[in-house]
N, C-alpha and C. Protein backbone atom coordinates (compact mmCIF):
# COMPACT_ATOMS: atom_id res chain seq x y z
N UNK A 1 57.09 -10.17 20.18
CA UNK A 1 56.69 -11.06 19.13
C UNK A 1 55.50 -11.93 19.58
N UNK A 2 55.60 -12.31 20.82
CA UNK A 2 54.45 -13.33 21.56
C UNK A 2 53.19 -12.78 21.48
N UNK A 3 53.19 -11.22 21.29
CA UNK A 3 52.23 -10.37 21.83
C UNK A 3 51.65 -9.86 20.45
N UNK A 4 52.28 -9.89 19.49
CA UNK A 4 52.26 -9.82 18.03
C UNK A 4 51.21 -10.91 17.60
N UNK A 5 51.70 -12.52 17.57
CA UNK A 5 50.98 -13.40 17.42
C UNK A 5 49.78 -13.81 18.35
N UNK A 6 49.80 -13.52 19.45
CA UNK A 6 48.53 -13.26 20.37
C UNK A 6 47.37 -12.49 19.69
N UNK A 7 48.20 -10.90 19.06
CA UNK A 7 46.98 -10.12 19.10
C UNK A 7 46.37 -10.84 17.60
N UNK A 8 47.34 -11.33 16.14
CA UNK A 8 46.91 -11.81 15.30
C UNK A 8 45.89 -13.01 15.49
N UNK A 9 45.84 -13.65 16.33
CA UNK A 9 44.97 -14.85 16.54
C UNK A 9 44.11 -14.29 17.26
N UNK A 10 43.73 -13.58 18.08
CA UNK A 10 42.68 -13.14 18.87
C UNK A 10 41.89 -12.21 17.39
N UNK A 11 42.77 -11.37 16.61
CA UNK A 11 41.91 -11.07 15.56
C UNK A 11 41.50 -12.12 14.67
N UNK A 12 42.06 -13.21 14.15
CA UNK A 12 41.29 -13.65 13.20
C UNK A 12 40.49 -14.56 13.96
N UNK A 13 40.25 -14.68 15.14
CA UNK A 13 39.47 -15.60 15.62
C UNK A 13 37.98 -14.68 16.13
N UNK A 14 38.24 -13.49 16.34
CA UNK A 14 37.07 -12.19 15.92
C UNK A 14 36.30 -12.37 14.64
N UNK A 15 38.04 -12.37 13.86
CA UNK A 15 37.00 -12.29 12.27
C UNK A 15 35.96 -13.66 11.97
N UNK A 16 36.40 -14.70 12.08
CA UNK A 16 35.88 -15.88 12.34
C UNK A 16 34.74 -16.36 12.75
N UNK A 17 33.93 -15.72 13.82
CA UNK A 17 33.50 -15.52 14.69
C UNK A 17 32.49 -14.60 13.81
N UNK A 18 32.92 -13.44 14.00
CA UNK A 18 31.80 -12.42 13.01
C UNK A 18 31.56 -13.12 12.03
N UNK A 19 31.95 -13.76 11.13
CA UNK A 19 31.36 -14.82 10.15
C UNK A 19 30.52 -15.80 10.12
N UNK A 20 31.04 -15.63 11.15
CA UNK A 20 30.52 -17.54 11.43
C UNK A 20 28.72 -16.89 12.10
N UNK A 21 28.50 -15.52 12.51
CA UNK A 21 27.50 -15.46 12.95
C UNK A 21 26.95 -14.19 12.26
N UNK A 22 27.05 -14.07 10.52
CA UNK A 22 26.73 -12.95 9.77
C UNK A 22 25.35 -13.59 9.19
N UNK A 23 24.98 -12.61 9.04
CA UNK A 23 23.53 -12.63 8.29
C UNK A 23 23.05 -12.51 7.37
N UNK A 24 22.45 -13.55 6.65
CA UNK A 24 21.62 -12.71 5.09
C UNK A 24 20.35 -12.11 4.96
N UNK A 25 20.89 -11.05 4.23
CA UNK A 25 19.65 -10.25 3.67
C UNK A 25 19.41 -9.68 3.02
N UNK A 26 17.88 -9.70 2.26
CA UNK A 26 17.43 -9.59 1.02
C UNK A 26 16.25 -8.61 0.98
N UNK A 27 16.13 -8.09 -0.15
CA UNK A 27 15.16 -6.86 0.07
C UNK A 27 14.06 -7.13 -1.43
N UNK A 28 12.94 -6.95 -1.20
CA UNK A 28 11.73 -7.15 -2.28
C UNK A 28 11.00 -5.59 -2.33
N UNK A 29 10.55 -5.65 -3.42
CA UNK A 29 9.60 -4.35 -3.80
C UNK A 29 8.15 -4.70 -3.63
N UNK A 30 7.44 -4.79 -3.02
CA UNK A 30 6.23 -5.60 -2.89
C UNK A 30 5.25 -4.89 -3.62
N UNK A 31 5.55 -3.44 -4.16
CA UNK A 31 4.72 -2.47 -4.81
C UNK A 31 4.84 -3.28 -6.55
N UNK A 32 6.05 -3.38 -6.64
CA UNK A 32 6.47 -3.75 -7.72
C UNK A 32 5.70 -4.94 -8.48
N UNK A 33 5.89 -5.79 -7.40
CA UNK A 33 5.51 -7.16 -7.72
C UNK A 33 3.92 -7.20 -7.87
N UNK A 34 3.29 -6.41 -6.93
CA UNK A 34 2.01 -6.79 -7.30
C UNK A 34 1.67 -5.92 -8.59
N UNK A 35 2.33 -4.76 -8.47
CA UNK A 35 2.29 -4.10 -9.77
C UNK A 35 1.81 -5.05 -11.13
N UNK A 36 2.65 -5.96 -10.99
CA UNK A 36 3.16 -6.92 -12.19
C UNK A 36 2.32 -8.14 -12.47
N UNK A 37 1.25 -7.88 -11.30
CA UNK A 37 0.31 -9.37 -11.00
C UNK A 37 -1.13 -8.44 -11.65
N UNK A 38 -1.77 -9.40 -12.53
CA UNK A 38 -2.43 -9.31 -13.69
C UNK A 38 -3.34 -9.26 -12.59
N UNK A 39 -3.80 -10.41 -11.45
CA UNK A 39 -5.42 -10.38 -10.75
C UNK A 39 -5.08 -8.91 -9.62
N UNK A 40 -4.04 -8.56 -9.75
CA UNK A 40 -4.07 -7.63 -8.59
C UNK A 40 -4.45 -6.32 -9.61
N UNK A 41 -3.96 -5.92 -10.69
CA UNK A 41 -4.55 -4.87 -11.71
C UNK A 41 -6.30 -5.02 -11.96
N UNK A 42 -6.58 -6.50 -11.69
CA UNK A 42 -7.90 -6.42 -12.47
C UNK A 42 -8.64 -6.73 -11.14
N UNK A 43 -8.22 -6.71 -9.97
CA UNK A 43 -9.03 -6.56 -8.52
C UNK A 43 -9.04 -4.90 -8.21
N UNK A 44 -7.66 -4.28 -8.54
CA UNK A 44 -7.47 -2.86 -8.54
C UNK A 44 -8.73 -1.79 -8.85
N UNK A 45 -8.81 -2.75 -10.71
CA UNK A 45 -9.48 -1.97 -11.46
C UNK A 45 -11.04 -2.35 -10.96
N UNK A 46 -11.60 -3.08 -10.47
CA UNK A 46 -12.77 -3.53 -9.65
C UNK A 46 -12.99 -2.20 -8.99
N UNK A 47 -11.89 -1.81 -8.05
CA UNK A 47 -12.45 -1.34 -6.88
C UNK A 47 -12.77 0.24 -7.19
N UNK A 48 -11.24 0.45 -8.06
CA UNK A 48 -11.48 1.91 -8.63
C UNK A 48 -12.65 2.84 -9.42
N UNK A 49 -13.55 1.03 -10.02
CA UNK A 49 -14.47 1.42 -10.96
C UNK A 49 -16.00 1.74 -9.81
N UNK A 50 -15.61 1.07 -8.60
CA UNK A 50 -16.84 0.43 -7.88
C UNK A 50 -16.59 2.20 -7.12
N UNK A 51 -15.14 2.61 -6.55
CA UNK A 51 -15.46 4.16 -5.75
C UNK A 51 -15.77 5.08 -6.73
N UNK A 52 -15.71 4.99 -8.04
CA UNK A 52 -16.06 6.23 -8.75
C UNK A 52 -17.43 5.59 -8.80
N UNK A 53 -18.04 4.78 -9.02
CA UNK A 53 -19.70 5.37 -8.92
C UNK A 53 -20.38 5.24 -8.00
N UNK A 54 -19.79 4.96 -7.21
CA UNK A 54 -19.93 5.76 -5.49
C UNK A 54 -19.91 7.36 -5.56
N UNK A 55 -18.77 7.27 -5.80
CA UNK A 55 -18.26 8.76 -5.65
C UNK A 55 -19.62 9.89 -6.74
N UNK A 56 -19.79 9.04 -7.59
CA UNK A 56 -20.72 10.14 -8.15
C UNK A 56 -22.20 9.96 -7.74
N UNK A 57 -22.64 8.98 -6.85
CA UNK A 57 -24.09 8.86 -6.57
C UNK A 57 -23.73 10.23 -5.25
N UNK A 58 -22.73 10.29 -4.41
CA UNK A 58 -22.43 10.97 -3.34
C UNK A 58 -22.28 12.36 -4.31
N UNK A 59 -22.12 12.68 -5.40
CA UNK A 59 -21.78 13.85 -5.93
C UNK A 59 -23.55 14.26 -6.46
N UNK A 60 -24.13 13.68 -6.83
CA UNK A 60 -24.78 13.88 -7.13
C UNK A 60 -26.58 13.48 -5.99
N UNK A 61 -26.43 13.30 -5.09
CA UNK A 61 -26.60 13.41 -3.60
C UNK A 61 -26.63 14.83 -3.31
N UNK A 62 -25.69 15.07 -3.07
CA UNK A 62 -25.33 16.65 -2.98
C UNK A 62 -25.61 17.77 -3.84
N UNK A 63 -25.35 17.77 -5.07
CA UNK A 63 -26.19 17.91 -5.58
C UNK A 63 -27.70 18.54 -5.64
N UNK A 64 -28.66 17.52 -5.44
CA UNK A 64 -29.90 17.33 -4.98
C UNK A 64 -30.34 18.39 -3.61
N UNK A 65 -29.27 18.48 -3.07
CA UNK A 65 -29.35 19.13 -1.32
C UNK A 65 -29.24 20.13 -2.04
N UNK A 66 -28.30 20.76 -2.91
CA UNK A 66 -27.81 22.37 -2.79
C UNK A 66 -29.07 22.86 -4.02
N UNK A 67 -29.27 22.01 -4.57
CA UNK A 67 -31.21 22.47 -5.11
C UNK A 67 -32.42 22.67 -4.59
N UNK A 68 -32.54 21.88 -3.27
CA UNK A 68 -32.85 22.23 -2.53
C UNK A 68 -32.63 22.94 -1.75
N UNK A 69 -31.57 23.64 -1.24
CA UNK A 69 -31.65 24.86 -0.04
C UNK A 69 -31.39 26.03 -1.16
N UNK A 70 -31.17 26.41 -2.75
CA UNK A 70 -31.28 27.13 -3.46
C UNK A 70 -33.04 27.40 -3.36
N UNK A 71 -33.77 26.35 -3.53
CA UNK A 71 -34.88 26.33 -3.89
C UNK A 71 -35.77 26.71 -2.34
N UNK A 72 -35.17 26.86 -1.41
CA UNK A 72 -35.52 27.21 -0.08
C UNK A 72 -35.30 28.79 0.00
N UNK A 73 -34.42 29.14 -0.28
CA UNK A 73 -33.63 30.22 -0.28
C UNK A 73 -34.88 31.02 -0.80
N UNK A 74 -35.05 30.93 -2.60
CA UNK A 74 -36.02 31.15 -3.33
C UNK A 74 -37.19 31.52 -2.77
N UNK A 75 -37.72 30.47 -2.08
CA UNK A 75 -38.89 30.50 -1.75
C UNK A 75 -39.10 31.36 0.20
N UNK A 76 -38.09 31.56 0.56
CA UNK A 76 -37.93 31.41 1.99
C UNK A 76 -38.83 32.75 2.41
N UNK A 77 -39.10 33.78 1.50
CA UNK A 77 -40.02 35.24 2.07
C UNK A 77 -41.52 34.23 1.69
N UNK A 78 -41.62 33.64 1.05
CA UNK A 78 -43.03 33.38 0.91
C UNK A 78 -43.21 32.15 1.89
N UNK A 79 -43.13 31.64 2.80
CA UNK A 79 -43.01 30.70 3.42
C UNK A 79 -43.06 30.84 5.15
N UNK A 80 -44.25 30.43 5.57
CA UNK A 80 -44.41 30.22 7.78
C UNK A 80 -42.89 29.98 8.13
N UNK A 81 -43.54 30.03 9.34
CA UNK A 81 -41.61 29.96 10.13
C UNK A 81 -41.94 28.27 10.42
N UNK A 82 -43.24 27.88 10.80
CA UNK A 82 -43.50 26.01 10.47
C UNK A 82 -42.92 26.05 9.41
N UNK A 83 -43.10 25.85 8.55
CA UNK A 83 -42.71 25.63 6.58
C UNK A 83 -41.06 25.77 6.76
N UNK A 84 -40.65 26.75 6.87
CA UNK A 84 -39.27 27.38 7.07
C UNK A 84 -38.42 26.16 7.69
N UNK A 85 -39.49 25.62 9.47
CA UNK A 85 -38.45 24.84 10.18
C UNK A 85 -38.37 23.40 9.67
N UNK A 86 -39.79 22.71 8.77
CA UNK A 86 -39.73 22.13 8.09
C UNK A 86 -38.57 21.56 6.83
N UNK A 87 -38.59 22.80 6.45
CA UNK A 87 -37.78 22.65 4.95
C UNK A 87 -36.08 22.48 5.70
N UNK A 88 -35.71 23.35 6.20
CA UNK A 88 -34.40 23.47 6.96
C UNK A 88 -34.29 21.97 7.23
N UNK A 89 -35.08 21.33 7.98
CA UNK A 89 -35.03 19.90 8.44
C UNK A 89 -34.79 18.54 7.78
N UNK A 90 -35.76 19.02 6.78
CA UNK A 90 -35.49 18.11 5.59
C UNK A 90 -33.83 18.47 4.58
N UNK A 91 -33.91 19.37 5.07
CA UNK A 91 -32.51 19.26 4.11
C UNK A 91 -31.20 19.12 5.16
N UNK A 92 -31.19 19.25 6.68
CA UNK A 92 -30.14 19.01 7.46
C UNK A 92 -30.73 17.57 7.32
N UNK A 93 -31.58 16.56 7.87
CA UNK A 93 -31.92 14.99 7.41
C UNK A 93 -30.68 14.77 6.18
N UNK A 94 -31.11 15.54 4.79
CA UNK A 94 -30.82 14.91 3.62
C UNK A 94 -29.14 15.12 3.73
N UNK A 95 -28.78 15.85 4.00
CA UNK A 95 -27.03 16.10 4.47
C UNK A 95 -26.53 14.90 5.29
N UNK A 96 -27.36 14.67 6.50
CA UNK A 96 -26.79 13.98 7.49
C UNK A 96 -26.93 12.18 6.51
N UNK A 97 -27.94 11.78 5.96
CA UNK A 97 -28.16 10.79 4.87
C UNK A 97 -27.11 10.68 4.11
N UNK A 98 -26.56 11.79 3.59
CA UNK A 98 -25.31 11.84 2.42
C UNK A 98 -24.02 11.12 3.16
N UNK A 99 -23.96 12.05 4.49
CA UNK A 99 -22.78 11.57 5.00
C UNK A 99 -23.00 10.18 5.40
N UNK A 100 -23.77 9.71 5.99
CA UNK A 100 -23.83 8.39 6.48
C UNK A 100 -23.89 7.07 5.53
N UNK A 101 -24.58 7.83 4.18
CA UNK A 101 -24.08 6.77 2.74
C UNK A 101 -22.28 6.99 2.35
N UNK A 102 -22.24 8.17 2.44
CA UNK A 102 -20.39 7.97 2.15
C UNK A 102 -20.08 7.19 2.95
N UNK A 103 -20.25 7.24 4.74
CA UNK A 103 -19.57 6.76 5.25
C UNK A 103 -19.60 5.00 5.13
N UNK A 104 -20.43 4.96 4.88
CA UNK A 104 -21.14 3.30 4.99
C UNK A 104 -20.52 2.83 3.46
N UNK A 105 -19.98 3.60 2.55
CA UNK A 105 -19.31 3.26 1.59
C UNK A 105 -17.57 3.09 1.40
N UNK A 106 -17.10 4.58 2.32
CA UNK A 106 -15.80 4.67 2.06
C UNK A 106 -14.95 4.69 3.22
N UNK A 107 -15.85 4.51 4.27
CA UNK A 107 -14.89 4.79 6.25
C UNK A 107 -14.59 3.66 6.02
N UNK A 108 -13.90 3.52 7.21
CA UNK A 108 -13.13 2.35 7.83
C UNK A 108 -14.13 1.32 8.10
N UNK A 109 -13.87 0.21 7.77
CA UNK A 109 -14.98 -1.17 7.37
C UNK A 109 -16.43 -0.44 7.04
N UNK A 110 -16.48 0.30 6.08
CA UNK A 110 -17.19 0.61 4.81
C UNK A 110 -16.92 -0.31 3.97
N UNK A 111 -17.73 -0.36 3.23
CA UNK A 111 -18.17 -1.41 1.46
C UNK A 111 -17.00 -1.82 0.87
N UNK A 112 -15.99 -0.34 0.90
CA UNK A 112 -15.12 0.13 -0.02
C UNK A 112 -13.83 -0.92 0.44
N UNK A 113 -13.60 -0.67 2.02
CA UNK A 113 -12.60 -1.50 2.81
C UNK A 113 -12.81 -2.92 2.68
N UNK A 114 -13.97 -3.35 2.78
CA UNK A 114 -14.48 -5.02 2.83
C UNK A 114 -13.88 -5.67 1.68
N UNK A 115 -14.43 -4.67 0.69
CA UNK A 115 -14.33 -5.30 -0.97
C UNK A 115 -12.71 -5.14 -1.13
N UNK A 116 -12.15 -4.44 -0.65
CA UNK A 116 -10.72 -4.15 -1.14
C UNK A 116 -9.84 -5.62 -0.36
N UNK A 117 -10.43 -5.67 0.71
CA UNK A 117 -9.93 -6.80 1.80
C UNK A 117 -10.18 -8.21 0.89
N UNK A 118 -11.49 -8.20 0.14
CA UNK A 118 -11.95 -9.63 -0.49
C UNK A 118 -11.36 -9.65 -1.60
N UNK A 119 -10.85 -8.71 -1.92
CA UNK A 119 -10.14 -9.04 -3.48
C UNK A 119 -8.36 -9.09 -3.48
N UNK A 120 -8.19 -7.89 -2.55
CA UNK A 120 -7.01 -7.70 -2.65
C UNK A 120 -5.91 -8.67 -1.42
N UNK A 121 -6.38 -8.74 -0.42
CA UNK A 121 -5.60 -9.96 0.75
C UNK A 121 -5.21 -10.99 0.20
N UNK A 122 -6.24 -11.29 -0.67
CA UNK A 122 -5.74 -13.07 -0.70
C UNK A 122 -4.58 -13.16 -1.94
N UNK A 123 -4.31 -11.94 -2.65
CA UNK A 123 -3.26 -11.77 -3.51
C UNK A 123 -2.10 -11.64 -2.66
N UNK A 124 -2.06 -10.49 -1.85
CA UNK A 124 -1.14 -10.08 -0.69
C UNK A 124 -0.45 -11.19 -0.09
N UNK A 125 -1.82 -11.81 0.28
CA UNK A 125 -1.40 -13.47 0.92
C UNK A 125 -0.11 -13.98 0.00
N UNK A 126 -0.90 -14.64 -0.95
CA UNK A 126 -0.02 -15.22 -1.98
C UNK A 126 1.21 -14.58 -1.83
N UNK A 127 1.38 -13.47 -2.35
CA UNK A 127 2.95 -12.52 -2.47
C UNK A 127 3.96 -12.79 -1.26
N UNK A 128 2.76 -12.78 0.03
CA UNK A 128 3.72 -13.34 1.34
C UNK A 128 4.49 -14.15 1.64
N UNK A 129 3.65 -15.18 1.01
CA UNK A 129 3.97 -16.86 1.46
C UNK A 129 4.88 -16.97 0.73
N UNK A 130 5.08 -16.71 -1.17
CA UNK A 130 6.05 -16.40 -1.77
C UNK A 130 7.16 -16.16 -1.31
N UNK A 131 7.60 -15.18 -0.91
CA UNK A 131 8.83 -14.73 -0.05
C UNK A 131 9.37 -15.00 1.01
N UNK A 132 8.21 -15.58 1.94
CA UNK A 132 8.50 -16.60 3.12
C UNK A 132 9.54 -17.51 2.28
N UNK A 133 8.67 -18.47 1.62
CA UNK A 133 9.30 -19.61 0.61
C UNK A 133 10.78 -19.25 0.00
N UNK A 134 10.68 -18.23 0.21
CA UNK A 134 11.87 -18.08 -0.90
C UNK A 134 12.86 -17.58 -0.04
N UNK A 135 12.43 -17.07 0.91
CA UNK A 135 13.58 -16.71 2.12
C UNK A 135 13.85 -17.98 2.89
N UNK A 136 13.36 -18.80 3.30
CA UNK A 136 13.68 -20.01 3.83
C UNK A 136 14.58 -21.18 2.85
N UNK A 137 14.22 -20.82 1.92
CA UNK A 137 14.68 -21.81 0.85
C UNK A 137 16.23 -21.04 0.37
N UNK A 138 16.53 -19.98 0.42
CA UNK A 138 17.68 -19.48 0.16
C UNK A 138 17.91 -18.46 1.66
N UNK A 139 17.66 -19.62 2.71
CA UNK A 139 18.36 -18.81 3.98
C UNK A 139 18.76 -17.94 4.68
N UNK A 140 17.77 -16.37 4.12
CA UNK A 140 18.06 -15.30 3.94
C UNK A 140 17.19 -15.34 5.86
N UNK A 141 18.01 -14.23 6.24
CA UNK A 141 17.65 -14.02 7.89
C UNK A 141 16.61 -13.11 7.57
N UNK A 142 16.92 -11.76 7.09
CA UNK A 142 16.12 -10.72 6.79
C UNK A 142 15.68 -10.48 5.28
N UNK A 143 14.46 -9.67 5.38
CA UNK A 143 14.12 -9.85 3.76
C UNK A 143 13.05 -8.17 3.84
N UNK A 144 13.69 -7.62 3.33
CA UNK A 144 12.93 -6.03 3.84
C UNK A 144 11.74 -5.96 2.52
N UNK A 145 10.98 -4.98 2.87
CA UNK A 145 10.03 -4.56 1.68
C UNK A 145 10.55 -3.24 1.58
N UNK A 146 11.11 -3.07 0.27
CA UNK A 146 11.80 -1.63 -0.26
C UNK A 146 10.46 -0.52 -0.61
N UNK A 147 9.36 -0.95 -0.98
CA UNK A 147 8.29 -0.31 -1.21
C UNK A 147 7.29 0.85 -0.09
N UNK A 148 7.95 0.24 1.28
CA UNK A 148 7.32 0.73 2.50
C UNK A 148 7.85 2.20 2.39
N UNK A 149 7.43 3.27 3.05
CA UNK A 149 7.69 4.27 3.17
C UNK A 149 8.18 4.37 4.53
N UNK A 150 9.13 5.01 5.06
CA UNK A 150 9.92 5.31 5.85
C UNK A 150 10.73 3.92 6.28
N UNK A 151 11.18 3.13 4.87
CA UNK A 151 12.26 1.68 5.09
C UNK A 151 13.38 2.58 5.89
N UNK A 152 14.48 1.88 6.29
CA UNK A 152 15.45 2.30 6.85
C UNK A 152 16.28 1.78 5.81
N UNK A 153 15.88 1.14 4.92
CA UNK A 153 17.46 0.82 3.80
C UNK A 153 17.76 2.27 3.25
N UNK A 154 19.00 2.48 4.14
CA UNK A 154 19.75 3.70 3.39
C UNK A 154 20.08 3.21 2.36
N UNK A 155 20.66 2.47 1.92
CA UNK A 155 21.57 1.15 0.35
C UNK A 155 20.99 0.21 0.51
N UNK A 156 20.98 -0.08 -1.17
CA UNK A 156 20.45 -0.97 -1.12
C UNK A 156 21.60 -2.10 -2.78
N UNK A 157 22.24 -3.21 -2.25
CA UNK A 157 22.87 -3.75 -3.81
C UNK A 157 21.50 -4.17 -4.31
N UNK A 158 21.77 -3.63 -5.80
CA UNK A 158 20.58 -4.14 -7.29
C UNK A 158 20.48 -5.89 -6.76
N UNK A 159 22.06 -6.33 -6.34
CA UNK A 159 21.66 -8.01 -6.62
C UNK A 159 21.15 -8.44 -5.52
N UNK A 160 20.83 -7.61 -4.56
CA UNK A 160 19.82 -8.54 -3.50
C UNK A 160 18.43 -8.33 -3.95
N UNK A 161 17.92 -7.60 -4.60
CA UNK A 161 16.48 -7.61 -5.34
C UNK A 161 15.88 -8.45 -5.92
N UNK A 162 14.99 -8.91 -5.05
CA UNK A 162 14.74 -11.05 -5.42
C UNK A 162 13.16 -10.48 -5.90
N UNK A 163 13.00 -9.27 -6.02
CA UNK A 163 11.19 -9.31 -6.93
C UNK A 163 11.53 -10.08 -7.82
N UNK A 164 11.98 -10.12 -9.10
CA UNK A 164 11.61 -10.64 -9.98
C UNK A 164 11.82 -12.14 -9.98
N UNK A 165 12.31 -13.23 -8.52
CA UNK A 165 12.20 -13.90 -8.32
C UNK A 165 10.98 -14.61 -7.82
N UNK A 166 10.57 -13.64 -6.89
CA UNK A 166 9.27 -13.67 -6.49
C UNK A 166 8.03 -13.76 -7.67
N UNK A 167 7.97 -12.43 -8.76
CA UNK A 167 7.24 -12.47 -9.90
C UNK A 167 7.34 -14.34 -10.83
N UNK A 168 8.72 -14.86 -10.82
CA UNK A 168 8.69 -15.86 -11.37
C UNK A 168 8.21 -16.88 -10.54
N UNK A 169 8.37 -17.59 -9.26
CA UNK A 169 8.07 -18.01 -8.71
C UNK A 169 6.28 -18.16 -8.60
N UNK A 170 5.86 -17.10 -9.08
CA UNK A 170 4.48 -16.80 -9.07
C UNK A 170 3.93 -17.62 -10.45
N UNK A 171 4.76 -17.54 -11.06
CA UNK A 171 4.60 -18.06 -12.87
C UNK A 171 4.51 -16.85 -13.70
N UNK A 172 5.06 -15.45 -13.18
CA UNK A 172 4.69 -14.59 -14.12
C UNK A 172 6.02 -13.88 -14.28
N UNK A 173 6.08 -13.66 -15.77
CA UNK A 173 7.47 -13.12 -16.45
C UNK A 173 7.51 -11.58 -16.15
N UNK A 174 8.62 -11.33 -15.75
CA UNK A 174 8.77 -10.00 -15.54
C UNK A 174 8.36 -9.01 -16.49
N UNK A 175 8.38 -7.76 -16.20
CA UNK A 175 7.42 -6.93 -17.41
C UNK A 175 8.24 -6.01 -16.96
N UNK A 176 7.77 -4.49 -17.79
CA UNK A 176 8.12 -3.41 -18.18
C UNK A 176 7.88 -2.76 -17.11
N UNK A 177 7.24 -2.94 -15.88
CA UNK A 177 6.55 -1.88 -14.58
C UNK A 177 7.72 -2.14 -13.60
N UNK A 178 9.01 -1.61 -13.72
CA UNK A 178 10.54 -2.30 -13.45
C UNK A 178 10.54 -0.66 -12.00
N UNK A 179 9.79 0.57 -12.40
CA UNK A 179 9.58 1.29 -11.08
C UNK A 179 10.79 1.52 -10.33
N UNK A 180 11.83 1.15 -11.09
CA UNK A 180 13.13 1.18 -10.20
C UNK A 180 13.54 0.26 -9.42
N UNK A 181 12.92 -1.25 -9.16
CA UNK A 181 13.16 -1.93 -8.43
C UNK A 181 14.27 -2.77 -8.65
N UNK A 182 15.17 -2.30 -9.29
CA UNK A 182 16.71 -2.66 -9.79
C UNK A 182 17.23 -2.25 -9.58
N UNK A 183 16.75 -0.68 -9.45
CA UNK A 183 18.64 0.01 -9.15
C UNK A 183 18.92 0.02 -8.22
N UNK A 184 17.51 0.21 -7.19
CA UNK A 184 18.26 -0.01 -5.81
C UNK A 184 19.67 1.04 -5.00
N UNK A 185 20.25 1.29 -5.99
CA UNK A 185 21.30 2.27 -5.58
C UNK A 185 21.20 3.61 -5.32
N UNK A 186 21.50 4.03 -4.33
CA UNK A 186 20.90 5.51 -3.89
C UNK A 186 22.20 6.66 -5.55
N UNK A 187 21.33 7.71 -5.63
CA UNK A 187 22.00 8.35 -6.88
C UNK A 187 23.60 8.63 -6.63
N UNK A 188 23.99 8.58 -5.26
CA UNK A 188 25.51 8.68 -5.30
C UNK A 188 26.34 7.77 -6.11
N UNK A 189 26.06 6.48 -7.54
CA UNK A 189 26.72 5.69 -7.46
C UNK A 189 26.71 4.20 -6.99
N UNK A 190 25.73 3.93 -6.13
CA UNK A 190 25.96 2.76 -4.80
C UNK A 190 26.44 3.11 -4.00
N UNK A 191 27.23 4.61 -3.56
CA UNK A 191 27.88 5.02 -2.33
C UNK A 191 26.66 5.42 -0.68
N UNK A 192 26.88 4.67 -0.12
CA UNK A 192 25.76 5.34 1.32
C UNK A 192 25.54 6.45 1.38
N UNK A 193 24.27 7.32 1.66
CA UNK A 193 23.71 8.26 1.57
C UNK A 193 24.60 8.83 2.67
């Protein structure tokens, strides 16, 4: 019997214990939310409008080159092997030009990256600090982004999904671009994958 009530108090003083040092945590859609943010659609739509006519000065760049080495081609029996190494030159130049305007537009700290950084960070920002705020303020230990690709939330409960807290917090009413960031529940049900 001694050994009975021993082991009962050594367990609830486990359970106790695990309580007393459990953790909260909360999970956000960060895809979602900016989804739902009006300057992040109309910084979006900035950038999308700014690579497509990029994209077509580079299309049409090219273009220009393959009229020219058509027009080389054409001409290439009537033409010196000077003339020949000439023309070849000018059009490997005009290739190597193409690439170095794409690149200076769309590589890594290209035009494309800068502008996306100047419009789109300081929203990001915002969304951050948001959730900082809101995790400190409702004491949450962990606070995952469900939106990341390769999350480890196997499950996820609908009611830890604080986007649309976040969206309000922002001043903006939730909308229709909902992307699933409610159900949260893997298709078994809510049962763990």
């Amino acid at each position: 019997m001694k050994k009975l009530i021993l082991f009962l108090s050594i367990a609830f003083f486990a359970l106790g214990a695990n309580s007393a040092f459990a953790q909260k945590y909360a999970y956000v859609d960060t895809k979602y939310i900016l989804e739902n943010m009006p300057e992040y659609a109309k910084a979006q739509k900035q950038l999308d409008d700014l690579s497509a006519s990029w994209q077509k000065e580079v299309e049409r760049m090219y273009k220009d080159i393959d009229e020219m080495y058509k027009s080389y081609q054409n001409e290439q029996v009537l033409l010196t092997d000077d003339m020949k190494k000439k023309r070849e030159e000018e059009i490997t130049n005009r290739e190597k030009a193409v690439k170095e305007y794409q690149k200076s537009k769309f590589g890594y700290e290209g035009e494309l990256f800068k502008k996306r950084e100047e419009l789109v960070k300081p929203i990001q920002d915002r969304v951050y600090e948001a959730i900082q705020k809101m995790a400190q303020a409702k004491g949450y230990d962990f606070v995952f982004d469900k939106s990341v690709s390769g999350s480890p939330i196997l499950y996820s409960n609908p009611a830890l999904d604080k986007s649309n807290d976040i969206l309000r917090d922002l001043g903006i009413t939730p909308g229709s671009k909902k992307n699933n960031a409610g159900s949260g529940a893997t298709p078994a049900s809510g049962q763990k994958r």
